[in-house]
C-alpha atoms as a PDB file:
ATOM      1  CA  UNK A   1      88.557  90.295 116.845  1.00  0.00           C
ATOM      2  CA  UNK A   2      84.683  91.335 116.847  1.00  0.00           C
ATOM      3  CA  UNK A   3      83.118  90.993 113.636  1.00  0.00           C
ATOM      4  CA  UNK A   4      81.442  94.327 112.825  1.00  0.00           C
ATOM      5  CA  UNK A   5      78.421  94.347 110.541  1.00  0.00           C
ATOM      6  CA  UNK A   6      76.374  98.067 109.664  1.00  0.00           C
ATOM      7  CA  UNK A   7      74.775  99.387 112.395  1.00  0.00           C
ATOM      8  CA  UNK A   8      78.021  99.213 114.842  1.00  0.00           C
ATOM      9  CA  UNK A   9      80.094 102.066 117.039  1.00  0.00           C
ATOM     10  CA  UNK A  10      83.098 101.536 116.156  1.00  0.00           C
ATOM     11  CA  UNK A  11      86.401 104.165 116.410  1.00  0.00           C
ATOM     12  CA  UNK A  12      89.760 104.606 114.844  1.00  0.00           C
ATOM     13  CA  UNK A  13      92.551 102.780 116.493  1.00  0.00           C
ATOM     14  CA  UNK A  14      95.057 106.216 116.240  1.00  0.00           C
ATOM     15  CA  UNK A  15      92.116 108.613 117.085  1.00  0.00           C
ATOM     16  CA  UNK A  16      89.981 106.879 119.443  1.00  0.00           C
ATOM     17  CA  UNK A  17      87.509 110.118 120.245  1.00  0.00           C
ATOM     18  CA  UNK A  18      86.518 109.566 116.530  1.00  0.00           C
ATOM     19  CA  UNK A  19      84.312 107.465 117.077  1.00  0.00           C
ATOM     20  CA  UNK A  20      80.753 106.256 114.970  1.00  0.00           C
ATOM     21  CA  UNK A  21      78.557 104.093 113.342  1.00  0.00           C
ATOM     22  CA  UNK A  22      79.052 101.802 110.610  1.00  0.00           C
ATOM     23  CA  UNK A  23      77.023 102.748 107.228  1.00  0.00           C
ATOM     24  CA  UNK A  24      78.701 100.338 105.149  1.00  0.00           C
ATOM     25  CA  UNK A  25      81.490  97.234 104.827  1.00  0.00           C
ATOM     26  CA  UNK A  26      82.827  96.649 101.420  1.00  0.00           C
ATOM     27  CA  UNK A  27      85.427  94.599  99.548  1.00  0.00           C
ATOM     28  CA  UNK A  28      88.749  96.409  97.098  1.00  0.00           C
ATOM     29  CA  UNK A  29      90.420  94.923  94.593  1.00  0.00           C
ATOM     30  CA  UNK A  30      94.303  94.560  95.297  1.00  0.00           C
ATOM     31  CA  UNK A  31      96.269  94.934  92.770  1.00  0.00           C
ATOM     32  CA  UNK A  32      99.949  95.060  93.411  1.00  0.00           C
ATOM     33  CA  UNK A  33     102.314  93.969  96.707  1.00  0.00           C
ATOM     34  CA  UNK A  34     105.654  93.427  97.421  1.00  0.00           C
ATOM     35  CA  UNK A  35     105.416  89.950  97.665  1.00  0.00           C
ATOM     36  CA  UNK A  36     104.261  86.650  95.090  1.00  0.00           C
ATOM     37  CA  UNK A  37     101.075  84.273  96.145  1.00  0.00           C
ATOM     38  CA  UNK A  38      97.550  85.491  95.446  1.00  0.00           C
ATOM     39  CA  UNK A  39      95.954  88.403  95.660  1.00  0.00           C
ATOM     40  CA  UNK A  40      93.407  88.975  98.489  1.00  0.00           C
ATOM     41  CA  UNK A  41      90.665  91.448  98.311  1.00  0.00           C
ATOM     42  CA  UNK A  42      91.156  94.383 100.971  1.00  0.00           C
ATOM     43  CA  UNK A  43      87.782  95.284 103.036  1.00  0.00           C
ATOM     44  CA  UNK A  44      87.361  98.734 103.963  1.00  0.00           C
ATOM     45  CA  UNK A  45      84.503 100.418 106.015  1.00  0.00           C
ATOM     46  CA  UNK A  46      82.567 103.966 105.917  1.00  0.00           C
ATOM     47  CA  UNK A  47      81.231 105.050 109.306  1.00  0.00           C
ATOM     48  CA  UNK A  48      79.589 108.205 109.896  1.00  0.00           C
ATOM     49  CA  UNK A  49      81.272 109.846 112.748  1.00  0.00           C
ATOM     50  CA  UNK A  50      79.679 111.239 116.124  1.00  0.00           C
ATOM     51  CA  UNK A  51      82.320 113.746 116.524  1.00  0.00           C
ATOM     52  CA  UNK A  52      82.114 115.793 113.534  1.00  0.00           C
ATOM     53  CA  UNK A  53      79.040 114.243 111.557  1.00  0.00           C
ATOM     54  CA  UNK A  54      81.480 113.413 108.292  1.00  0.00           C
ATOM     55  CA  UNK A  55      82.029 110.235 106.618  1.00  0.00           C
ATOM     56  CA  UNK A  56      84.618 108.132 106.916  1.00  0.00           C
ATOM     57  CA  UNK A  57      86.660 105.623 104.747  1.00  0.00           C
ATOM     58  CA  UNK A  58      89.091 103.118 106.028  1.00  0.00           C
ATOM     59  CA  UNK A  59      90.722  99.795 106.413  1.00  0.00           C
ATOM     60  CA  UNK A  60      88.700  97.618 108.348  1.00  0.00           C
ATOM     61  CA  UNK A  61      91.999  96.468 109.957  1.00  0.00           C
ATOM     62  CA  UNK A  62      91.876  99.948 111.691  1.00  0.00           C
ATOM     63  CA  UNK A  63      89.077 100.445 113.126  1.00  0.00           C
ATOM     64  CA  UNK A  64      87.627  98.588 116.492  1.00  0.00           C
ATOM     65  CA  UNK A  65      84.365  97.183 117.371  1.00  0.00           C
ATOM     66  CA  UNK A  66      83.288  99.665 120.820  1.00  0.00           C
ATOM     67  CA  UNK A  67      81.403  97.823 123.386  1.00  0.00           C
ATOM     68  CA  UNK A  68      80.040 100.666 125.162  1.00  0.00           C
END
């Protein structure tokens, strides 16, 4: 996996055409989960898309670094 810092294309792993640069990474509070052990926090990313020129908020587990 390809660390991805502000500045980066990145896209969506289901909608790969959505695709656009990084604005900000940032940390969530978890609060709850099915299972015991400690509590990690969850890091979520907003990029600013090329396709439609919105903002975006998600998992950083979902997105993908794009080498192009």
């Amino acid at each position: 996996m390809k660390t991805i810092r502000p500045g980066d294309k990145i896209y969506h792993i289901f909608h790969m055409s959505n695709r656009g640069i990084v604005q900000e990474i940032y940390e969530v509070p978890v609060t709850h989960s099915s299972t015991g052990g400690v509590f990690t926090k969850m890091r979520r990313v907003k990029f600013l898309s090329l396709l439609d020129g919105k903002i975006y908020d998600m998992k950083l587990q979902d997105v993908v670094k794009d080498n192009t």
